[in-house]
Protein backbone atom coordinates (compact mmCIF):
# COMPACT_ATOMS: atom_id res chain seq x y z
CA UNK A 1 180.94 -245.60 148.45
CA UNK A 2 177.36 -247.15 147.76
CA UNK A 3 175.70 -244.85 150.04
CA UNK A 4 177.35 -242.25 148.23
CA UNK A 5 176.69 -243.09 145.04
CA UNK A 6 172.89 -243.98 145.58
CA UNK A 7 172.73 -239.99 147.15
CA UNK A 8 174.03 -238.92 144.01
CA UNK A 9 171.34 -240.49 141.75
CA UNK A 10 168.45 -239.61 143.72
CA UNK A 11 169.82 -235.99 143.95
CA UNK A 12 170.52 -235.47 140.60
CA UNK A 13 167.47 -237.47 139.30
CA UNK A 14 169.36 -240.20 137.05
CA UNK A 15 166.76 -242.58 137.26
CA UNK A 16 164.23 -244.78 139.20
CA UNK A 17 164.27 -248.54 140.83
CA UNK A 18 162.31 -249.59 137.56
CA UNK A 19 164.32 -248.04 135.03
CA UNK A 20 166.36 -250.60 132.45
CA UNK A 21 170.04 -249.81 132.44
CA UNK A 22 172.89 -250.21 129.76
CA UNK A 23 176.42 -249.84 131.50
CA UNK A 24 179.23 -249.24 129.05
CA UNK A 25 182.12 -251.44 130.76
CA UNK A 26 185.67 -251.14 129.57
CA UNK A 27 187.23 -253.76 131.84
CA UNK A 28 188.76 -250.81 133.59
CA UNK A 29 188.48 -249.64 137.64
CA UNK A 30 185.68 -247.27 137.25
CA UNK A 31 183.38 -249.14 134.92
CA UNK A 32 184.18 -252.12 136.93
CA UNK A 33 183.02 -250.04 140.01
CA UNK A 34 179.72 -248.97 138.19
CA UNK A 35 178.82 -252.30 138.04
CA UNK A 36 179.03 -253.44 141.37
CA UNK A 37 177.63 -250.67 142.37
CA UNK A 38 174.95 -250.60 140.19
CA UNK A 39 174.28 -254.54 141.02
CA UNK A 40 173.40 -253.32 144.10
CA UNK A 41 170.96 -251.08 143.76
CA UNK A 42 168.46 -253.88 142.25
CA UNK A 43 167.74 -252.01 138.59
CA UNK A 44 167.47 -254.64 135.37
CA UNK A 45 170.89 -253.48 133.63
CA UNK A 46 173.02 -255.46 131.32
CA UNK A 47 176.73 -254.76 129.90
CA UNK A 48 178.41 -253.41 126.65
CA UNK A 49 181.72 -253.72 125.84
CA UNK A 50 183.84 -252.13 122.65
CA UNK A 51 186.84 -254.08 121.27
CA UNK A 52 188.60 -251.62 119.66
CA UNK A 53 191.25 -253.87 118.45
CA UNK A 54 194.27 -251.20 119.13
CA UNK A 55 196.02 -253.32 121.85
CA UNK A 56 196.54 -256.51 120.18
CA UNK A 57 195.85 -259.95 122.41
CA UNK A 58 195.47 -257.14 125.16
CA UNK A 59 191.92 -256.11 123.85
CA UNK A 60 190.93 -259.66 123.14
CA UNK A 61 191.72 -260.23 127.13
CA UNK A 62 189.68 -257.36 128.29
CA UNK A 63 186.36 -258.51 126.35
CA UNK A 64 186.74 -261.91 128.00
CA UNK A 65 187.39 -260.23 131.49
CA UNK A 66 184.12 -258.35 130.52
CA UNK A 67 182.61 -261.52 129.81
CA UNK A 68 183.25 -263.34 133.14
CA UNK A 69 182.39 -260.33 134.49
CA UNK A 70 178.87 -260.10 133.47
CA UNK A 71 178.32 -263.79 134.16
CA UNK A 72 179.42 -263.54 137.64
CA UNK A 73 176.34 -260.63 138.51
CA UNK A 74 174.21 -262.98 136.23
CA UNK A 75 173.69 -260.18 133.25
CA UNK A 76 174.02 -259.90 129.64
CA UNK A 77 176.79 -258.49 127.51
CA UNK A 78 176.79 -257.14 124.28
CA UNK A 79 179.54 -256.67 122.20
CA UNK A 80 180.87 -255.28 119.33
CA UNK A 81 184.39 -255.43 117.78
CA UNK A 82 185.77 -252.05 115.63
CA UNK A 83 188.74 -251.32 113.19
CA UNK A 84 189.21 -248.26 115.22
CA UNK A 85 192.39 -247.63 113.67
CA UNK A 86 191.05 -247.94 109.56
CA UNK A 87 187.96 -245.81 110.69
CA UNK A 88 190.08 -242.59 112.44
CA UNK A 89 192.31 -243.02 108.71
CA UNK A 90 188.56 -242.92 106.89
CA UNK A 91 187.49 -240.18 108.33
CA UNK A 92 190.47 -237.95 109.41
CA UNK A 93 189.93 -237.80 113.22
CA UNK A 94 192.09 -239.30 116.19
CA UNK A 95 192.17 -242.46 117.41
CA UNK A 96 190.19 -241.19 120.68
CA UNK A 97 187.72 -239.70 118.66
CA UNK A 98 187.40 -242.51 116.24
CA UNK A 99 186.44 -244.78 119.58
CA UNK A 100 184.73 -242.39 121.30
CA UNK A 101 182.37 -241.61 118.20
CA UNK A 102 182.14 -245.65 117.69
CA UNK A 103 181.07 -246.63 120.76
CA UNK A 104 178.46 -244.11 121.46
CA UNK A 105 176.74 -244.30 117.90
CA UNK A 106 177.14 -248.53 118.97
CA UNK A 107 175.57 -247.94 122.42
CA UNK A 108 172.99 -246.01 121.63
CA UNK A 109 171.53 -248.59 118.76
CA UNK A 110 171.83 -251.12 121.65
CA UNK A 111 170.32 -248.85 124.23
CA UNK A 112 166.91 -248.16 121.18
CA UNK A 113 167.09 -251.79 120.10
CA UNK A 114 166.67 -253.32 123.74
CA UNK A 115 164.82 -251.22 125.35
CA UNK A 116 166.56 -249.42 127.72
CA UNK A 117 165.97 -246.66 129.38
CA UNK A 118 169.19 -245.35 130.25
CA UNK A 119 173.35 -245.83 129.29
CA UNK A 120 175.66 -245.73 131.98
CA UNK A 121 179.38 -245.02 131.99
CA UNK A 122 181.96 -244.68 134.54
CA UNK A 123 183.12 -240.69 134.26
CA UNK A 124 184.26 -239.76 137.40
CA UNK A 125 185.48 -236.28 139.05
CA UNK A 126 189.16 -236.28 137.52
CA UNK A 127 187.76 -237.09 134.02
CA UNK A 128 185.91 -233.61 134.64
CA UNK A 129 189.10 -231.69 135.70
CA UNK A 130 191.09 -233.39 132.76
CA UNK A 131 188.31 -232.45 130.81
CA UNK A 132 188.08 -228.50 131.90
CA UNK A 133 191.71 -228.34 130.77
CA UNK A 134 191.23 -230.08 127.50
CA UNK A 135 188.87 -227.48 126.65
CA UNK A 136 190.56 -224.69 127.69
CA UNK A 137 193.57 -225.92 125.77
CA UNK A 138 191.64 -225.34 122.34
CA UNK A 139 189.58 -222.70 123.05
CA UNK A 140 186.06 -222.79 124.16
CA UNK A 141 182.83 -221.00 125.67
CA UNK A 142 181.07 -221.55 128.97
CA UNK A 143 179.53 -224.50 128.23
CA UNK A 144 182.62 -226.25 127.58
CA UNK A 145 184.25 -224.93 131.16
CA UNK A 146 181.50 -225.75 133.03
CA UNK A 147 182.55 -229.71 133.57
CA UNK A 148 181.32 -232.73 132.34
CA UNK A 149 177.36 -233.28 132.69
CA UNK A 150 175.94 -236.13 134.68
CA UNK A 151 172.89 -236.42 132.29
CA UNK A 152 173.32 -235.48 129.00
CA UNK A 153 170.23 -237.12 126.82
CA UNK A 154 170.12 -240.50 127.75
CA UNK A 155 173.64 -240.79 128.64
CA UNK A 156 174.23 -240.46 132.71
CA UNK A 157 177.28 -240.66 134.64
CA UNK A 158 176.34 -241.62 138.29
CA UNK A 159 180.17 -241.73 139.42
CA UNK A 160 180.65 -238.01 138.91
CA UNK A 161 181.16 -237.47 143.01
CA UNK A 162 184.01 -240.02 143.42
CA UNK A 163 188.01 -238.99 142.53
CA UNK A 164 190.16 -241.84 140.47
CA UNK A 165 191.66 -242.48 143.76
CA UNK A 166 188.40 -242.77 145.85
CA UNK A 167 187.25 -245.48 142.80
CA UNK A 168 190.67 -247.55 143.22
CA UNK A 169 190.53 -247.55 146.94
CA UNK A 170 187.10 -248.92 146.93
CA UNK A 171 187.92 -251.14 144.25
CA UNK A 172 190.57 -252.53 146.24
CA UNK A 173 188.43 -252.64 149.96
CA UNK A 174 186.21 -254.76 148.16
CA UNK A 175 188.49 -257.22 146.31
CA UNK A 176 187.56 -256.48 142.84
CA UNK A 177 189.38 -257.41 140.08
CA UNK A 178 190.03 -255.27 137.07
CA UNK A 179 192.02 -254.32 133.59
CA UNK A 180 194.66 -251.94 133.50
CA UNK A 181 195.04 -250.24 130.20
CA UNK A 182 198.59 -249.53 129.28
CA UNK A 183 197.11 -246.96 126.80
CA UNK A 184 196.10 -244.62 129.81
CA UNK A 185 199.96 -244.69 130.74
CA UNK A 186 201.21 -243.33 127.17
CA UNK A 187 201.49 -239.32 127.45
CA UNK A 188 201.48 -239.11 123.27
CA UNK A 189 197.57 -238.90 124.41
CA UNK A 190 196.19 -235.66 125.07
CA UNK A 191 194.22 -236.47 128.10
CA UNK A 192 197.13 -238.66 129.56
CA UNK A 193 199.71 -236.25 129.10
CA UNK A 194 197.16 -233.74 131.40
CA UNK A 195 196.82 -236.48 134.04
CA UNK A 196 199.82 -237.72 134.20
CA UNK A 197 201.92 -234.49 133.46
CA UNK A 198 199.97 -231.08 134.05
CA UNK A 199 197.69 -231.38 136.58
CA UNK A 200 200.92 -233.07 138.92
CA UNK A 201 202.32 -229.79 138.44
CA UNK A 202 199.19 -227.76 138.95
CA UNK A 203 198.74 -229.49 142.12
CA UNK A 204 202.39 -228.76 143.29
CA UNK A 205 202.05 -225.66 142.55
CA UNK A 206 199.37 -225.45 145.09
CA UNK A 207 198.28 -228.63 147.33
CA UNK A 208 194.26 -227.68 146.93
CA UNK A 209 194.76 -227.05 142.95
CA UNK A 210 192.33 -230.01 142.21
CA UNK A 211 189.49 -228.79 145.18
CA UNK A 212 189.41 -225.39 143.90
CA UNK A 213 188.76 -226.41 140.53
CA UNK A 214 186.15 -228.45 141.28
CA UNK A 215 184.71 -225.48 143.33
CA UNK A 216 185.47 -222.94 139.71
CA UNK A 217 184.04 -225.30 137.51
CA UNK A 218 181.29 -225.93 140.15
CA UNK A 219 180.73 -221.51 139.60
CA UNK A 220 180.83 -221.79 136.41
CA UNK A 221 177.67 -224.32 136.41
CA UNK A 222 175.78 -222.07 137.72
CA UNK A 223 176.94 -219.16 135.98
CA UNK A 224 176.02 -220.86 132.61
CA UNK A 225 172.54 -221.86 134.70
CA UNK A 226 172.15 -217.92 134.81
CA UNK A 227 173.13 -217.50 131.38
CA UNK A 228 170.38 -220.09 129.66
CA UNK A 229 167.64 -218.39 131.87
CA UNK A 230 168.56 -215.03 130.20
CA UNK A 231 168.75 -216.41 127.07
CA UNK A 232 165.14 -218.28 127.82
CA UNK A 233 164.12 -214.76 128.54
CA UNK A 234 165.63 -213.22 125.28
CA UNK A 235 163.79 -216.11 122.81
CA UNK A 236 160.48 -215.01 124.02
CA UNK A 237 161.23 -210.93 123.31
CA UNK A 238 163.36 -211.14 120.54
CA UNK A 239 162.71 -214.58 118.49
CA UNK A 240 159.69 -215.69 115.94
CA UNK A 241 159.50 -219.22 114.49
CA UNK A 242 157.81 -220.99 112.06
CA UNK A 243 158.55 -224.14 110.20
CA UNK A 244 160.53 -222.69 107.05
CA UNK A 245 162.38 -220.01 109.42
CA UNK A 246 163.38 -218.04 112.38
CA UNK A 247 164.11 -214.17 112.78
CA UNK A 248 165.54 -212.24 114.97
CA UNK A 249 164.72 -208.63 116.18
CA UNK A 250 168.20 -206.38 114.74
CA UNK A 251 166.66 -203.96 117.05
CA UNK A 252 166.67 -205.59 120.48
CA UNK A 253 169.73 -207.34 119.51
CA UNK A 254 171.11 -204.19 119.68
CA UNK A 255 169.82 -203.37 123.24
CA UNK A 256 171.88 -205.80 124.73
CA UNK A 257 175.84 -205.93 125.79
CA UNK A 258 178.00 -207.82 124.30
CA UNK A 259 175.92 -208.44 121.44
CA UNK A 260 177.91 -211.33 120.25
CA UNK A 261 177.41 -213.57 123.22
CA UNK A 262 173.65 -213.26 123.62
CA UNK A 263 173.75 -213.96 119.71
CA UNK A 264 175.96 -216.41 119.98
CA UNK A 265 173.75 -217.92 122.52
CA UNK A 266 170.56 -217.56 120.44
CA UNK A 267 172.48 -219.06 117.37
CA UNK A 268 173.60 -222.09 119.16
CA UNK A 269 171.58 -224.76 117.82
CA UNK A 270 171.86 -223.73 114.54
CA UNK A 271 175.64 -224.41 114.82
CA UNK A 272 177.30 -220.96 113.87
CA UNK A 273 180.96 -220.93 114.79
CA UNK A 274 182.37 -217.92 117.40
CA UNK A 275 184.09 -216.37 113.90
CA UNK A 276 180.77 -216.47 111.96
CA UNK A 277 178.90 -214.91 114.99
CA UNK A 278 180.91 -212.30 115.24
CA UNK A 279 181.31 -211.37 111.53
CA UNK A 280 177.60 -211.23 111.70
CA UNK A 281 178.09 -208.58 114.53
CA UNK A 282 179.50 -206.47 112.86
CA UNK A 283 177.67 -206.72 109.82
CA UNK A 284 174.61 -205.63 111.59
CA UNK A 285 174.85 -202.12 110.72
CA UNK A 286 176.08 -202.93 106.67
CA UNK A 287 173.30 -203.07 104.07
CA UNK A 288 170.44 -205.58 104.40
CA UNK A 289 171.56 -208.94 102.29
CA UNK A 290 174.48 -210.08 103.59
CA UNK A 291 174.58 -213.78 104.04
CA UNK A 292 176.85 -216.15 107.26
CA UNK A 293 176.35 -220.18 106.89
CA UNK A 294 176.73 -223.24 109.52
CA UNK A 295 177.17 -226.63 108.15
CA UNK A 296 173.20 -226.73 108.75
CA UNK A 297 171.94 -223.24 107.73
CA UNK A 298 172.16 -220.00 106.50
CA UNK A 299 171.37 -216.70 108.31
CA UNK A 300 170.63 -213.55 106.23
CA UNK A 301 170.61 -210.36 107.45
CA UNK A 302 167.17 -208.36 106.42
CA UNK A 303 165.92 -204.99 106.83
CA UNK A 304 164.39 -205.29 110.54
CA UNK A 305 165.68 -209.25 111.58
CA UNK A 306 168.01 -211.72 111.04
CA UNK A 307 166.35 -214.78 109.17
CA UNK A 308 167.71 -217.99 109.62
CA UNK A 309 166.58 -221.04 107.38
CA UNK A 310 167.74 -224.55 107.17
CA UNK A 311 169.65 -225.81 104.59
CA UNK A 312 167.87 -227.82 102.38
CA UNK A 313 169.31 -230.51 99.92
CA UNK A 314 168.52 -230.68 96.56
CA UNK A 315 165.00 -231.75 95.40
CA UNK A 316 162.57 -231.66 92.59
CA UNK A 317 161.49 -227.78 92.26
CA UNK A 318 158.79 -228.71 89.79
CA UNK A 319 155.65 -229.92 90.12
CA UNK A 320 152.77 -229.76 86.93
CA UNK A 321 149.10 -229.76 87.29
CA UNK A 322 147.21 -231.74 84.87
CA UNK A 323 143.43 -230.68 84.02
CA UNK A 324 142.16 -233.62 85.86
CA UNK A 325 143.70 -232.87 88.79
CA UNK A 326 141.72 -231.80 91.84
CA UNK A 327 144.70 -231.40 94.51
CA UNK A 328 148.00 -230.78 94.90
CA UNK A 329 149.40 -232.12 97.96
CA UNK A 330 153.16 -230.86 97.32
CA UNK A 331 154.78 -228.32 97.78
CA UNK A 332 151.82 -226.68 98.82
CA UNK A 333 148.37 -228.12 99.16
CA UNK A 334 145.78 -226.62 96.74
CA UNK A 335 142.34 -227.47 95.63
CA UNK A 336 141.22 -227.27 92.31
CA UNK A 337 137.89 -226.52 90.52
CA UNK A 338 136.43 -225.95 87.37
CA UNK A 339 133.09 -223.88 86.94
CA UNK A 340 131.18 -221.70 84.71
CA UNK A 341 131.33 -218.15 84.28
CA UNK A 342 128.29 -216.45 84.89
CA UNK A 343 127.01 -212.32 84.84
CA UNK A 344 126.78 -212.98 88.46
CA UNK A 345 130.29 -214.49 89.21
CA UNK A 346 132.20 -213.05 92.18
CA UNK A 347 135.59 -212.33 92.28
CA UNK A 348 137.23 -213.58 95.26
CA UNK A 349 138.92 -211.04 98.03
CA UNK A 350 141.27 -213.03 99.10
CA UNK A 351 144.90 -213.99 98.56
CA UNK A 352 144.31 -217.59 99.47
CA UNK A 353 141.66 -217.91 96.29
CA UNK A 354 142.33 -216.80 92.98
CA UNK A 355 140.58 -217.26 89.74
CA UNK A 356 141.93 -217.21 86.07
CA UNK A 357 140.08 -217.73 82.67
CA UNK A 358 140.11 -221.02 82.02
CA UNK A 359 140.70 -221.24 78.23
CA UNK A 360 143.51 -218.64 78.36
CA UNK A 361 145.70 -221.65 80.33
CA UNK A 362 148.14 -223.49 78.47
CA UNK A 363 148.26 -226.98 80.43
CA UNK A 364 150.18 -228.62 82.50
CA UNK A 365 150.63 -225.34 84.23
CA UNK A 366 154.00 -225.62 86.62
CA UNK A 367 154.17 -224.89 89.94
CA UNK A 368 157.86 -223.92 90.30
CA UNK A 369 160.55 -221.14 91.83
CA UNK A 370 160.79 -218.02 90.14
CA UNK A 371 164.03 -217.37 87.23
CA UNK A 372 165.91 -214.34 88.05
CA UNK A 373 164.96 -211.54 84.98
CA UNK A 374 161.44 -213.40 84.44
CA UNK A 375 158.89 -210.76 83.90
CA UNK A 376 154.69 -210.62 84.56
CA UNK A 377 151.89 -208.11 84.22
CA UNK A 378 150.53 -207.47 87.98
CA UNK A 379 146.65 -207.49 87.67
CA UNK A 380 145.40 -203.64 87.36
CA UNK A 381 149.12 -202.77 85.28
CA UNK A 382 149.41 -202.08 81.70
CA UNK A 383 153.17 -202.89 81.47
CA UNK A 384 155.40 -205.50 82.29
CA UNK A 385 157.39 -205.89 85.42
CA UNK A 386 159.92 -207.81 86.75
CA UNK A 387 158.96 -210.33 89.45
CA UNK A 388 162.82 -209.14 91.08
CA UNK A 389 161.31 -205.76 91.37
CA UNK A 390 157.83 -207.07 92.89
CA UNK A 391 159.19 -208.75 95.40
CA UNK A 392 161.02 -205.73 96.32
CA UNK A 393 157.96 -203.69 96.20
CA UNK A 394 156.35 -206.05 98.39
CA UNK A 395 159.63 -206.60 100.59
CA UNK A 396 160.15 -209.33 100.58
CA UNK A 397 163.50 -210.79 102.61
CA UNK A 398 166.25 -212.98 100.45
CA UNK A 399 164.40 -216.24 101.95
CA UNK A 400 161.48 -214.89 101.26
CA UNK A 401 161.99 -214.79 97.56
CA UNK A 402 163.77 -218.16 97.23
CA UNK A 403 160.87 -219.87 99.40
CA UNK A 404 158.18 -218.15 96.91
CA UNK A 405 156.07 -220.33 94.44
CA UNK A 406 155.49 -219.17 90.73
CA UNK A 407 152.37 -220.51 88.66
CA UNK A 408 153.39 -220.73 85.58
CA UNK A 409 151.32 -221.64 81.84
CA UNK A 410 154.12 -222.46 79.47
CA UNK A 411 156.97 -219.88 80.14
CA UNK A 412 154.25 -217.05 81.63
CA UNK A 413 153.84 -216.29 85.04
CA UNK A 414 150.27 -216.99 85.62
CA UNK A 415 150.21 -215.95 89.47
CA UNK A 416 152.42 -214.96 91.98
CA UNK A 417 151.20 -217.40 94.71
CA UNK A 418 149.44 -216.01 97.83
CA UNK A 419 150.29 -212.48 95.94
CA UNK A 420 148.92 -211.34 92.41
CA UNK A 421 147.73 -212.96 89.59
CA UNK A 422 148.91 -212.08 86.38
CA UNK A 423 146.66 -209.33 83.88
CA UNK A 424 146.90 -211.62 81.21
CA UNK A 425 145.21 -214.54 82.80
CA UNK A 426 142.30 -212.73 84.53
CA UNK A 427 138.50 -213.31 84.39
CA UNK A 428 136.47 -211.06 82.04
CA UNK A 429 133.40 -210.83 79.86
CA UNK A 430 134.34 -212.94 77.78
CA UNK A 431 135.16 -215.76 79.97
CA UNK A 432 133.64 -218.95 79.88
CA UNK A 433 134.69 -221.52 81.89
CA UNK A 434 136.60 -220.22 84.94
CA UNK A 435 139.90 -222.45 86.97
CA UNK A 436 139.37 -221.93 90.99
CA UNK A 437 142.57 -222.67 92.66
CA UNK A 438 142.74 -222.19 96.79
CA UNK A 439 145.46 -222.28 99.14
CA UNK A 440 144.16 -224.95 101.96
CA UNK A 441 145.91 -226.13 104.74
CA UNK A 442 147.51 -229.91 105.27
């Protein structure tokens, strides 16, 4: 078992000699197991154990098993005690998820805090099978079929090779002592009720049932491998980014088949749903506007991509600019000047400088977002316009327009920012003292 477990972590690349390790430790066989085996390999690793208080005197027994344990290999042990029970009621999840969420947001505060490099826990091959059905059972993509990972972030799971009953027979070879928990026993628990009740009858169904899913879910690894590479390939072609957004080419989306799985794909850390994906799908075609939101952002369909922006909460959407003031630092970073107008003064070409007469300014001028059925007069125009209908002229996409900044002198647009100034506000003859105002970077 050792010689198969070190194999495993040098080829998958877990970690080195010198690496610190955190081992989550239950009490149970295969936590029990990771420690041994991990005592052996010579890495600085201590233990963590949860007391999720849902067994009674049965919980208080495994922490002190957990205890003895890590005095016996001569390590530390952290530990933590949870209302795992009030804290599922809180927040509307299961029991399982309550603990599971609990522990890892507790384990990885240890892990920062002290300095580890890695957290260990005891998954092992069945979890993976029991796993593959659990996610089949509600419905899910490749990802989700393609078994248990045995490094995801900083978590690793170096017992991914061994079966349940490889881990017990070891266990009991060497004479190690361990917890049982009556809990795994109770089939009113999803993931017992598959170990205990549907993969038995998968398996007498057909004697190799649990082999050839391991081989399936071993395809369907590599499939997904495939998959991300395309995808990798698709980001470069079809994808732009900057720090306020991201758009994607309508048009190449188009070139590829099915549409709603490469989007999906190129979606996926934005955290659009299967439902929302495919809504947009078939929106794609429809009239430039339409809107689809994760918990996390928003994606709008435009004229030529899709733009997808973050969700921002609220904040303060107005910002003044005294006559003293030389910079603005927020929300955009602008310098500030004050000179005289002379018969040789320059206008500046450029939509990163502007110029306005100084004395027609009404101060503190605002720096804000524009009101919907505000008007301005574009320099060079005689008449009023909407800003709405500007910012079609210049189309502009929906975050376009919410992300633009209007300088305004009481309630008059004074400039369009990085666009037109207003007519009314402009430098002539008569000007005497003249406000500078450029667009810098931070």
């Amino acid at each position: 078992m050792y010689d198969r477990f070190f194999n495993f972590i040098k080829q998958e690349e877990l970690f080195g000699p010198s690496d610190k390790l955190l081992l989550g430790v239950s009490g149970g066989v295969d936590s029990v197991v990771l420690a041994r085996l991990t005592d052996r390999l010579g890495n600085q690793f201590a233990l963590a154990h949860c007391n999720f208080n849902l067994r009674g005197t049965a919980s208080d027994d495994d922490e002190k098993f957990v205890i003895n344990l890590a005095n016996e290999l001569g390590v530390k042990c952290y530990l933590s005690s949870f209302q795992t029970a009030n804290y599922a009621s809180a927040n509307g999840i299961s029991i399982e998820m309550a603990a599971r969420v609990l522990r890892y947001e507790w384990f990885e505060k240890i892990r920062v805090d002290n300095g580890f490099d890695w957290l260990l826990v005891g998954h092992h091959l069945d979890d993976v099978l029991e796993t593959f059905i659990l996610n089949l059972s509600r419905g899910t993509g490749i990802r989700g079929l393609s078994g248990i990972q045995s490094k995801a972030g900083k978590v690793l799971r170096p017992l991914l090779f061994a079966s349940r009953t490889d881990i017990e027979k070891y266990a009991r070879e060497m004479e190690y002592a361990w917890r049982h928990d009556a809990s795994n026993d109770d089939v009113h628990f999803k993931r017992n009720k598959v170990r205990h009740k549907i993969l038995p009858l998968f398996t007498e169904l057909n004697p190799s049932f649990r082999q050839n899913l391991q081989r399936t879910i071993h395809y369907l690894d590599e499939t997904k491998k495939v998959l991300l590479t395309r995808i990798a390939e698709l980001r470069e072609s079809l994808v732009t980014e900057n720090d306020q957004w991201v758009r994607i080419s309508i048009a190449g989306l188009k070139n590829l088949e099915p549409v709603s799985i490469y989007l999906y794909e190129l979606l996926r850390e934005y955290h659009f749903k299967t439902e929302v994906v495919e809504d947009m799908v078939l929106a794609l075609d429809g009239n430039p506007g339409s809107c689809f939101y994760s918990p996390t952002h928003r994606l709008v369909i435009d004229r030529e991509d899709l733009i997808v922006t973050a969700i921002e909460p609220n904040k303060t959407e107005l910002f003044y600019i005294e006559k003293t003031d030389k910079f603005l630092s927020e929300p955009l970073h602008l310098r500030l000047s004050v000179e005289r107008y002379t018969d040789d003064f320059k206008i500046p070409n450029s939509p990163f400088v502007v110029v306005f007469d100084y004395d027609l300014l009404r101060f503190p001028l605002v720096l804000r977002h524009w009101k919907i059925g505000e008007y301005f007069k574009p320099l060079g125009m005689q008449g009023l316009k909407k800003v709405s209908d500007f910012f079609i002229d210049e189309k502009y996409s929906i975050p376009e327009k919410e992300a633009a900044w209007i300088l305004a002198s009481e309630d008059k647009v004074a400039w369009i920012v990085g666009k037109r100034i207003d007519e009314r506000f402009k430098i002539t003859e008569n000007t005497q003292l003249v406000l500078r105002i450029e667009i810098i970077e931070p």
